[in-house]
PDB file of N, CA and C in Angstrom:
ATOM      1  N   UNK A   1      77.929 102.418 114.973  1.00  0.00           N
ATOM      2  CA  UNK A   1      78.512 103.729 115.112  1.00  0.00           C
ATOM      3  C   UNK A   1      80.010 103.629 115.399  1.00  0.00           C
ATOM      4  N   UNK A   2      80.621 102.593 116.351  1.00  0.00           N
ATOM      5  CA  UNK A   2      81.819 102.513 116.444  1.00  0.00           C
ATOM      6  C   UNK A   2      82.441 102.016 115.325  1.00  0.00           C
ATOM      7  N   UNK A   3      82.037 101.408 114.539  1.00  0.00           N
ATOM      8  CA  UNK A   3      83.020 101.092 113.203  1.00  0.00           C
ATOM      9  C   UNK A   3      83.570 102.063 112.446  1.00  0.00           C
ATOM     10  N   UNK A   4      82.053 102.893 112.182  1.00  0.00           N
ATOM     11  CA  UNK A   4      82.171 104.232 111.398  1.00  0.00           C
ATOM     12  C   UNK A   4      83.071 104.995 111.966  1.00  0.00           C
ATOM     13  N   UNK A   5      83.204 105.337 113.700  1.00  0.00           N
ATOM     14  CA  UNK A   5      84.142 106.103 113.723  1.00  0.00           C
ATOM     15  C   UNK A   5      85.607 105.422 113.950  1.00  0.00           C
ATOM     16  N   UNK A   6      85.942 104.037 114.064  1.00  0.00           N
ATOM     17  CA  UNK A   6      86.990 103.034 113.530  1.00  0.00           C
ATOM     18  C   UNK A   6      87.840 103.579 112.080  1.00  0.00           C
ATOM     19  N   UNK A   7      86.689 103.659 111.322  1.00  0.00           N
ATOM     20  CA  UNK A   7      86.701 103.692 109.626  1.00  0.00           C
ATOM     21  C   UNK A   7      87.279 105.023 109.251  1.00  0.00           C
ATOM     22  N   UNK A   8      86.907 106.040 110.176  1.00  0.00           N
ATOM     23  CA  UNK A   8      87.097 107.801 110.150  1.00  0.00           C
ATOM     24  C   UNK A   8      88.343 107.705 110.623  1.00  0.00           C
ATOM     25  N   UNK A   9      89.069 107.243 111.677  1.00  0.00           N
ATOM     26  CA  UNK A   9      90.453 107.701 112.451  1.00  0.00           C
ATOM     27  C   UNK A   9      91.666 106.621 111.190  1.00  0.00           C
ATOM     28  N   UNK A  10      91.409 105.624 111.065  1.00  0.00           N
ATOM     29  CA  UNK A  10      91.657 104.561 109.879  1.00  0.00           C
ATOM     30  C   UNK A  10      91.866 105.441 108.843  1.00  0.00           C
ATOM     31  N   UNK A  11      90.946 106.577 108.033  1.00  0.00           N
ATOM     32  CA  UNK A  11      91.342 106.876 107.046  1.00  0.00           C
ATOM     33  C   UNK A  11      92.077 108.038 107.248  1.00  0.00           C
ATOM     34  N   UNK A  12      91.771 108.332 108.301  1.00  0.00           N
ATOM     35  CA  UNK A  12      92.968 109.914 108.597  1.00  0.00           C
ATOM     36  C   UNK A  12      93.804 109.178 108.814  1.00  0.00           C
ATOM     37  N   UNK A  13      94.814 108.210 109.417  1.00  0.00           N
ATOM     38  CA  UNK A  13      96.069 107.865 109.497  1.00  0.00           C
ATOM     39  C   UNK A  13      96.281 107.884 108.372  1.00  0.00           C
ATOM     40  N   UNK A  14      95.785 106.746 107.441  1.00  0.00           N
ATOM     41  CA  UNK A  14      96.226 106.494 106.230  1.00  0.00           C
ATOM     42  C   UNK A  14      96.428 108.083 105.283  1.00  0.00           C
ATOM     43  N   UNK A  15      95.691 108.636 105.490  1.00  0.00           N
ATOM     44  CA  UNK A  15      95.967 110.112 104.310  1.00  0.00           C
ATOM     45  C   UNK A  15      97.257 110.430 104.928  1.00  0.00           C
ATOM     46  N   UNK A  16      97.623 110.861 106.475  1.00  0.00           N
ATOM     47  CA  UNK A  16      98.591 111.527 106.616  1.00  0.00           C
ATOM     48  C   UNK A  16      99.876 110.495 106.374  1.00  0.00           C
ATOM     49  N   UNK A  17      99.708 109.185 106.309  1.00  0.00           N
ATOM     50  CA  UNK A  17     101.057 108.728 106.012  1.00  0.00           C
ATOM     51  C   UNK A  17     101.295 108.257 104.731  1.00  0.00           C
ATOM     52  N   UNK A  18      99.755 108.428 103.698  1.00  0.00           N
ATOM     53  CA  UNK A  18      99.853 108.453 102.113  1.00  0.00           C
ATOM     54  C   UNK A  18     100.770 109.690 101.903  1.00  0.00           C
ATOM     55  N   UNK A  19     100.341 110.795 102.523  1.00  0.00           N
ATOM     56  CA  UNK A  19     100.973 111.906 101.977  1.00  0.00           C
ATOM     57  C   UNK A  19     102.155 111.555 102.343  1.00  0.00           C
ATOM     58  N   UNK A  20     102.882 111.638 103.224  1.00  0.00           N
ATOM     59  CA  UNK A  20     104.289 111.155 103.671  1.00  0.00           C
ATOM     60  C   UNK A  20     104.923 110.068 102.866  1.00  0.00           C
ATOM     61  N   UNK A  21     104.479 109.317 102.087  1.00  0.00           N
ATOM     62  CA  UNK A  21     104.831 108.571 101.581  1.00  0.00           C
ATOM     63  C   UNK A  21     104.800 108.771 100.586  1.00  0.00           C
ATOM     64  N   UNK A  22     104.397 109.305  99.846  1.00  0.00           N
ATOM     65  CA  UNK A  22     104.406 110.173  98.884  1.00  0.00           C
ATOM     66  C   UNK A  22     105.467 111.218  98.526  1.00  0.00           C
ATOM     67  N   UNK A  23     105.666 112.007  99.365  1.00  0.00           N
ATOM     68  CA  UNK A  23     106.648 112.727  99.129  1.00  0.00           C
ATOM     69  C   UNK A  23     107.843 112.298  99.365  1.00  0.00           C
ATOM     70  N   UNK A  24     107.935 111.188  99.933  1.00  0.00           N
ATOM     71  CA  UNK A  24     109.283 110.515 100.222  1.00  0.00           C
ATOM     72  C   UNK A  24     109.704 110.007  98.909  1.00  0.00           C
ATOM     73  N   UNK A  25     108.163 109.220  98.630  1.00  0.00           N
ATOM     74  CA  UNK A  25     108.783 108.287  96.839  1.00  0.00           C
ATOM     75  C   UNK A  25     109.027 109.383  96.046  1.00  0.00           C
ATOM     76  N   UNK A  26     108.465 110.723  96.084  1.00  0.00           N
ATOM     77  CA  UNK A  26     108.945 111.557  95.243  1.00  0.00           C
ATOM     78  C   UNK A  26     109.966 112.061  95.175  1.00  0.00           C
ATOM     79  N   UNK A  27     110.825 112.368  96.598  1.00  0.00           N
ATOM     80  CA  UNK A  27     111.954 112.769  96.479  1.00  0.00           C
ATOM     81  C   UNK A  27     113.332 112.319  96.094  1.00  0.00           C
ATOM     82  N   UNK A  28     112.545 110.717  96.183  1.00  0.00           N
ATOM     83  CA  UNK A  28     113.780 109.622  96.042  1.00  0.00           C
ATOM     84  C   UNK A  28     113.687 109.880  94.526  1.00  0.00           C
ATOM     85  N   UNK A  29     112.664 109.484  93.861  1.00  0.00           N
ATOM     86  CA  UNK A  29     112.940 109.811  92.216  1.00  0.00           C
ATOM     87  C   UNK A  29     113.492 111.198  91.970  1.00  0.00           C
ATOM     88  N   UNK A  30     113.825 111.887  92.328  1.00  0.00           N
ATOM     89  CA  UNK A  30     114.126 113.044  92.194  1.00  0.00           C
ATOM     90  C   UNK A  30     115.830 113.141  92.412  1.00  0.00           C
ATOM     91  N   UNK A  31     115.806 112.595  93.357  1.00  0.00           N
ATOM     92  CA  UNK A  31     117.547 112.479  93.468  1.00  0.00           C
ATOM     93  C   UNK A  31     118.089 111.461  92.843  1.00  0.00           C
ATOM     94  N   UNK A  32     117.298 110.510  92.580  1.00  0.00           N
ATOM     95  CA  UNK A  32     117.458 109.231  91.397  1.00  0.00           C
ATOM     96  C   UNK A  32     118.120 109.755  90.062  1.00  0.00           C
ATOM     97  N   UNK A  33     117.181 111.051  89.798  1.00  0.00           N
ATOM     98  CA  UNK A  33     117.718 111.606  88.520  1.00  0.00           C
ATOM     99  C   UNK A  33     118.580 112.890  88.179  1.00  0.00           C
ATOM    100  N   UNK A  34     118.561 112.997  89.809  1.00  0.00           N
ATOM    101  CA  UNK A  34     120.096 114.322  90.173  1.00  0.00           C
ATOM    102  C   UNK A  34     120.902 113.179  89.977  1.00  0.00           C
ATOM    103  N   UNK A  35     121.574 112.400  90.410  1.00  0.00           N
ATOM    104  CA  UNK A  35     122.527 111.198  90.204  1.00  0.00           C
ATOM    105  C   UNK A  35     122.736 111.013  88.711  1.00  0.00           C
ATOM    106  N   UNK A  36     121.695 110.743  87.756  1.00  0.00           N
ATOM    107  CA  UNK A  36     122.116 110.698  86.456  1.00  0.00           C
ATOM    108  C   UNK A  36     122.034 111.717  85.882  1.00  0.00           C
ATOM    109  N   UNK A  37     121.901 112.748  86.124  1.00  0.00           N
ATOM    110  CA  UNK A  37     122.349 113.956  85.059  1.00  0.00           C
ATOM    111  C   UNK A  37     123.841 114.350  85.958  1.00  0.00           C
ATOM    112  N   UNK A  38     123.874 113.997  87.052  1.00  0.00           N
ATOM    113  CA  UNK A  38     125.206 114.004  87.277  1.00  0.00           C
ATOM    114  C   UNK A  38     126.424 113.657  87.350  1.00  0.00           C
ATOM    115  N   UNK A  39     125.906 111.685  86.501  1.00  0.00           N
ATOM    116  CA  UNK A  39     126.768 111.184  85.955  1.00  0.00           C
ATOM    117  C   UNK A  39     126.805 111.179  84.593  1.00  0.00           C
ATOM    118  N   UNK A  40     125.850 111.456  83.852  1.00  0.00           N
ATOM    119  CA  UNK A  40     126.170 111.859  82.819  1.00  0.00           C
ATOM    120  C   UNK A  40     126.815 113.469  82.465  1.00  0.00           C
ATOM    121  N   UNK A  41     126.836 114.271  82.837  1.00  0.00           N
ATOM    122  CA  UNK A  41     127.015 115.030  82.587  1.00  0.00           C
ATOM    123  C   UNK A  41     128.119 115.980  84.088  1.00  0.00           C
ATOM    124  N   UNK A  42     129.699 115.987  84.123  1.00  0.00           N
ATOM    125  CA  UNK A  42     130.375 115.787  85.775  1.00  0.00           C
ATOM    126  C   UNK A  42     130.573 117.041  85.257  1.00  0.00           C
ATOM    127  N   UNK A  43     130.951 117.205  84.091  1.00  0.00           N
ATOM    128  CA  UNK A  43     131.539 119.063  84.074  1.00  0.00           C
ATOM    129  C   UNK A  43     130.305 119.871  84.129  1.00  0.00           C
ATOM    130  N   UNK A  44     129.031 119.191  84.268  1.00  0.00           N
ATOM    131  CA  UNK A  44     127.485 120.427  84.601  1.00  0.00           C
ATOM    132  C   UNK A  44     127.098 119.809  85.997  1.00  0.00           C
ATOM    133  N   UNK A  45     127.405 119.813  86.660  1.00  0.00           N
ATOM    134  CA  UNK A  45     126.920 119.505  87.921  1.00  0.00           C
ATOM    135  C   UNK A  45     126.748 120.400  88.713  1.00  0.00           C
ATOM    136  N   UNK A  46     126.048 120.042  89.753  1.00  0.00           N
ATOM    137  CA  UNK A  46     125.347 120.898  90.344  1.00  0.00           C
ATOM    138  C   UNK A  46     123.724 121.762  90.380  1.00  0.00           C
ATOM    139  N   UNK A  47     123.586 122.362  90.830  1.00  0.00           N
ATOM    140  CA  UNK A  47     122.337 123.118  90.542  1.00  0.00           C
ATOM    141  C   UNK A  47     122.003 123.568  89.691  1.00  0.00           C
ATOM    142  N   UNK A  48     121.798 124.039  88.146  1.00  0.00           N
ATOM    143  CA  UNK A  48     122.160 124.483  86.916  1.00  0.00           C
ATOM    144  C   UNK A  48     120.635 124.493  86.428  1.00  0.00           C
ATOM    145  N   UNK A  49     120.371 125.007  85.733  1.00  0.00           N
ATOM    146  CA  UNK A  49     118.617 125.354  84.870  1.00  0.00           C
ATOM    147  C   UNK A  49     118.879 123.997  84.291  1.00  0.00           C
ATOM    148  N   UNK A  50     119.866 123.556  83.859  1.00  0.00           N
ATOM    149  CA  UNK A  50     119.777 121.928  82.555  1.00  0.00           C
ATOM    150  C   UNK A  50     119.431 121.248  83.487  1.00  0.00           C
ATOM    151  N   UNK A  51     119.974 121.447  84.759  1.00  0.00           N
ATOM    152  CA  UNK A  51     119.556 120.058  85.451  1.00  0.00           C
ATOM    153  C   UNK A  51     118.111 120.264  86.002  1.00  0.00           C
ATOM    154  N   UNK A  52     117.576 121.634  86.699  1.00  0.00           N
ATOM    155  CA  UNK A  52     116.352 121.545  86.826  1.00  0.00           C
ATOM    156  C   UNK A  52     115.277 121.023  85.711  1.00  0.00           C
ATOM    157  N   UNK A  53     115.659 121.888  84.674  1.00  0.00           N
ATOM    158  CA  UNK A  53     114.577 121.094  83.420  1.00  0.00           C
ATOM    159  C   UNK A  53     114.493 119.875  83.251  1.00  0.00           C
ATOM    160  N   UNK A  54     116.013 119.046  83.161  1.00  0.00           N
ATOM    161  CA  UNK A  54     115.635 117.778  83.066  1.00  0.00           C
ATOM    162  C   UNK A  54     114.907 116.994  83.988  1.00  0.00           C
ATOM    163  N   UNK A  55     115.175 117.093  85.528  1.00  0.00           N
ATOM    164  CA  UNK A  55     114.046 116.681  86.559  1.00  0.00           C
ATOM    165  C   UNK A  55     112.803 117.176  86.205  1.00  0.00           C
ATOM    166  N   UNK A  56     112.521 118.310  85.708  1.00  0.00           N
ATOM    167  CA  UNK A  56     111.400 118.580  85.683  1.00  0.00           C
ATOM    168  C   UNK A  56     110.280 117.391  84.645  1.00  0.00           C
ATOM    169  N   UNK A  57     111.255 117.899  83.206  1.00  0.00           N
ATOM    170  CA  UNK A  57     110.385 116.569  82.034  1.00  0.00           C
ATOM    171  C   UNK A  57     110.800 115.606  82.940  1.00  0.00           C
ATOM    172  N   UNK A  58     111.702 114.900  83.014  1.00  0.00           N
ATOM    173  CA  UNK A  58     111.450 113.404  83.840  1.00  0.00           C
ATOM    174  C   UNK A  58     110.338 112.928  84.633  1.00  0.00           C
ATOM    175  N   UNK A  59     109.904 114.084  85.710  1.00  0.00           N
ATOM    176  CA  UNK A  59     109.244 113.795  86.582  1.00  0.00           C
ATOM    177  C   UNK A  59     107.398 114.012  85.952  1.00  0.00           C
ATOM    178  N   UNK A  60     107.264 114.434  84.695  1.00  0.00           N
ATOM    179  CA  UNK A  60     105.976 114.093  84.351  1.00  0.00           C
ATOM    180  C   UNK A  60     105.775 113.473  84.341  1.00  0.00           C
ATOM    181  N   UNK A  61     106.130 112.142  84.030  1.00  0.00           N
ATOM    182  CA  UNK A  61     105.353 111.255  84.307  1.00  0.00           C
ATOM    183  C   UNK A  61     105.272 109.779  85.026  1.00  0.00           C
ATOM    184  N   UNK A  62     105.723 110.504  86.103  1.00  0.00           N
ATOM    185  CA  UNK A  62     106.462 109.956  87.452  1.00  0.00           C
ATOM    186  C   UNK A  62     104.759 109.547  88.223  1.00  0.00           C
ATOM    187  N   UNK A  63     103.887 110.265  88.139  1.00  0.00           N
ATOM    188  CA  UNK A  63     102.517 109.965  88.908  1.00  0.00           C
ATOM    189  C   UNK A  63     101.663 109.102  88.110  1.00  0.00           C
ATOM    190  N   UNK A  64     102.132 108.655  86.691  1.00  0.00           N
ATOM    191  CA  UNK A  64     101.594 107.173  86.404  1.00  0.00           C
ATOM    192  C   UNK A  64     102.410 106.096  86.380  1.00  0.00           C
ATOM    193  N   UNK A  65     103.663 106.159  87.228  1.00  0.00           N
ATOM    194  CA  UNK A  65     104.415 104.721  86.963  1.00  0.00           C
ATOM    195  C   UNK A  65     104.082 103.711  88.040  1.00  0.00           C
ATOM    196  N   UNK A  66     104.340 102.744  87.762  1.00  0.00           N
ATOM    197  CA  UNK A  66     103.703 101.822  89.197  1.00  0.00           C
ATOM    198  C   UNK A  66     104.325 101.867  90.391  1.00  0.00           C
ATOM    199  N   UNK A  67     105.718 102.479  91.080  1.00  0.00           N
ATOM    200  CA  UNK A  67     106.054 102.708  91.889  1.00  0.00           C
ATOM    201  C   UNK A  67     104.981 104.087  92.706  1.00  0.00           C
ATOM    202  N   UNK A  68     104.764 105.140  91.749  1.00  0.00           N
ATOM    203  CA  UNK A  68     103.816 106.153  92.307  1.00  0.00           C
ATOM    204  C   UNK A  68     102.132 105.422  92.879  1.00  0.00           C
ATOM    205  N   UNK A  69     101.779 104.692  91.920  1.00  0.00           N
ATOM    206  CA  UNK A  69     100.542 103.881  92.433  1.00  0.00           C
ATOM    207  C   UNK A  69     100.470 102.862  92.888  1.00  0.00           C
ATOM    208  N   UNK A  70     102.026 102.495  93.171  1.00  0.00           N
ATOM    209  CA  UNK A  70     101.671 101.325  94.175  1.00  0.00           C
ATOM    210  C   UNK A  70     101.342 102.307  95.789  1.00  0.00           C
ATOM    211  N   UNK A  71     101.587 103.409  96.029  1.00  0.00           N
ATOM    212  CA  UNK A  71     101.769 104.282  97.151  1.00  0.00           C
ATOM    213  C   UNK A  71     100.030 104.057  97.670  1.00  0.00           C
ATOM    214  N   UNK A  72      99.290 103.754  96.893  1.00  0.00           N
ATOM    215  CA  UNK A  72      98.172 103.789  97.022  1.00  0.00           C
ATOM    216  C   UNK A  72      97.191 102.547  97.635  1.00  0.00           C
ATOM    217  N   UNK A  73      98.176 101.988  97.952  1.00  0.00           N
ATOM    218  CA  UNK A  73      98.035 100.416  98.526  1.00  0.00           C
ATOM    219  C   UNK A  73      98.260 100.550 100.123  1.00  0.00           C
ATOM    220  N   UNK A  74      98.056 101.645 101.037  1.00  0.00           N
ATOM    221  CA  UNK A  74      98.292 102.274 101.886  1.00  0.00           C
ATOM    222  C   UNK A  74      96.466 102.386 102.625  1.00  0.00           C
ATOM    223  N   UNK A  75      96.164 103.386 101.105  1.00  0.00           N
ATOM    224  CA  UNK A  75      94.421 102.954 101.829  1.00  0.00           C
ATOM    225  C   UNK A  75      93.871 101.503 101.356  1.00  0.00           C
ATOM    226  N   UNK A  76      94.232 100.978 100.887  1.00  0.00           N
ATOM    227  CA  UNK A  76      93.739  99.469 100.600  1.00  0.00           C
ATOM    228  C   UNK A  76      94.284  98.369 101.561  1.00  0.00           C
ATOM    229  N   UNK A  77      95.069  98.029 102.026  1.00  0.00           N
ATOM    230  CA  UNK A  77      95.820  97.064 102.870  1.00  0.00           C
ATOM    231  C   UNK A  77      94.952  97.415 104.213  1.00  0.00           C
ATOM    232  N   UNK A  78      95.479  98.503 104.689  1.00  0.00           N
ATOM    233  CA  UNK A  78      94.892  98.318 105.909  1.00  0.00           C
ATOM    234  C   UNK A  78      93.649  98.017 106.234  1.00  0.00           C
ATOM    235  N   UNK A  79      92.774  98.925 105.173  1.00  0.00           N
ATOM    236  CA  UNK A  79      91.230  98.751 105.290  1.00  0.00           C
ATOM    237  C   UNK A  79      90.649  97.336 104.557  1.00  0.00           C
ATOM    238  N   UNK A  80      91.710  96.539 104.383  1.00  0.00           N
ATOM    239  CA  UNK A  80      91.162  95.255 104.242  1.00  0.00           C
ATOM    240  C   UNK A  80      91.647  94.264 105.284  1.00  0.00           C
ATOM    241  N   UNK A  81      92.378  94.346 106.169  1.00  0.00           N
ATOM    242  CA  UNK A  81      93.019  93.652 107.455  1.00  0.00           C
ATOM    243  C   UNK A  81      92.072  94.237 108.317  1.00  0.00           C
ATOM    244  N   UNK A  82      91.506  95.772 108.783  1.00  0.00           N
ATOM    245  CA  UNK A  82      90.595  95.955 109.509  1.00  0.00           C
ATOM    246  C   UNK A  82      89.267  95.117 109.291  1.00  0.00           C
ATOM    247  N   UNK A  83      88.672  95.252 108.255  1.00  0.00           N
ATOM    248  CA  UNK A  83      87.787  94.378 107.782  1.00  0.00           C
ATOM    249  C   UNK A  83      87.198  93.014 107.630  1.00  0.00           C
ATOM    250  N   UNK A  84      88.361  92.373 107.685  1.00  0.00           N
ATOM    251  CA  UNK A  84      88.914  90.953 107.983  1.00  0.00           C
ATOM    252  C   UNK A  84      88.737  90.738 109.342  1.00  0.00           C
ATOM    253  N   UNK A  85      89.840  91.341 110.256  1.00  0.00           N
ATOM    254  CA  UNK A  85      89.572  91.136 111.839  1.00  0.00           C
ATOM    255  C   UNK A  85      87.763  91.583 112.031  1.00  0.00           C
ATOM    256  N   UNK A  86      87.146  92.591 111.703  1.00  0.00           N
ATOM    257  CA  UNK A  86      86.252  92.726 112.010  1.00  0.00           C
ATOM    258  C   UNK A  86      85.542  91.542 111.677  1.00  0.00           C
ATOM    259  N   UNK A  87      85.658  91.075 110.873  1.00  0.00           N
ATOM    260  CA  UNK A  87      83.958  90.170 110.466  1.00  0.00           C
ATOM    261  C   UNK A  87      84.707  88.650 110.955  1.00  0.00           C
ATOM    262  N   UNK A  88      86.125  88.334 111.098  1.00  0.00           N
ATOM    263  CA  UNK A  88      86.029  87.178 111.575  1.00  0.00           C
ATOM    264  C   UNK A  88      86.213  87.408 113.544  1.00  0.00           C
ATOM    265  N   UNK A  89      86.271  88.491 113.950  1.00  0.00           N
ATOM    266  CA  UNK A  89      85.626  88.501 115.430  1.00  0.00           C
ATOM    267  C   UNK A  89      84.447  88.362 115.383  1.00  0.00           C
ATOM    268  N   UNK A  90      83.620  89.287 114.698  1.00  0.00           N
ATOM    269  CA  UNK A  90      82.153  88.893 114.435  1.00  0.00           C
ATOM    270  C   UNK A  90      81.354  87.666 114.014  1.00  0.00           C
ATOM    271  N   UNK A  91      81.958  86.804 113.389  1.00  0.00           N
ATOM    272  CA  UNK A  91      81.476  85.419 113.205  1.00  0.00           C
ATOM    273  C   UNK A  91      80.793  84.682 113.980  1.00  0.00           C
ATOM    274  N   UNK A  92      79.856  84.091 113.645  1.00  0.00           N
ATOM    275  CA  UNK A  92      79.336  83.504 114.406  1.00  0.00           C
ATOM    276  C   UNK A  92      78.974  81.996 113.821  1.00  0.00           C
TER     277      UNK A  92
END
């Protein structure tokens, strides 16, 4: 019973700092590509519909690149170091 609820507080950290981490990698790509439409383009700068659209297509397909799914190595790492300590305390 104590593992299980080990396993329960374990995966709520991890969601709330997946999500956080998440929106962080997202925002960084996001200003990644305010930077280049703003060096490409110095006499449209700023806030402008061209520049929203272009973040916008850019960022489709921003949730299959491997920087977005490496984010996901968040619930995997830990719950394999918990797992680890568990069964080699448990050893016998």
């Amino acid at each position: 019973m104590a593992l299980i609820r080990l396993w329960l507080f374990l995966l709520a950290g991890q969601l709330v700092f997946y999500v956080l981490l998440r929106l962080y990698v997202r925002s960084q790509q996001v200003e990644r590509l305010e930077r280049r439409w703003d060096a490409r383009h110095p006499h449209r700068s700023g806030n402008t519909a061209a520049r929203r659209a272009f973040v916008a297509k850019a960022m489709t397909g921003f949730n299959r690149s491997l920087r977005a799914r490496l984010t996901l190595l968040v619930f995997v790492l830990p719950t394999l170091a918990v797992l680890a300590i568990v069964i080699l305390v448990n050893w016998q």
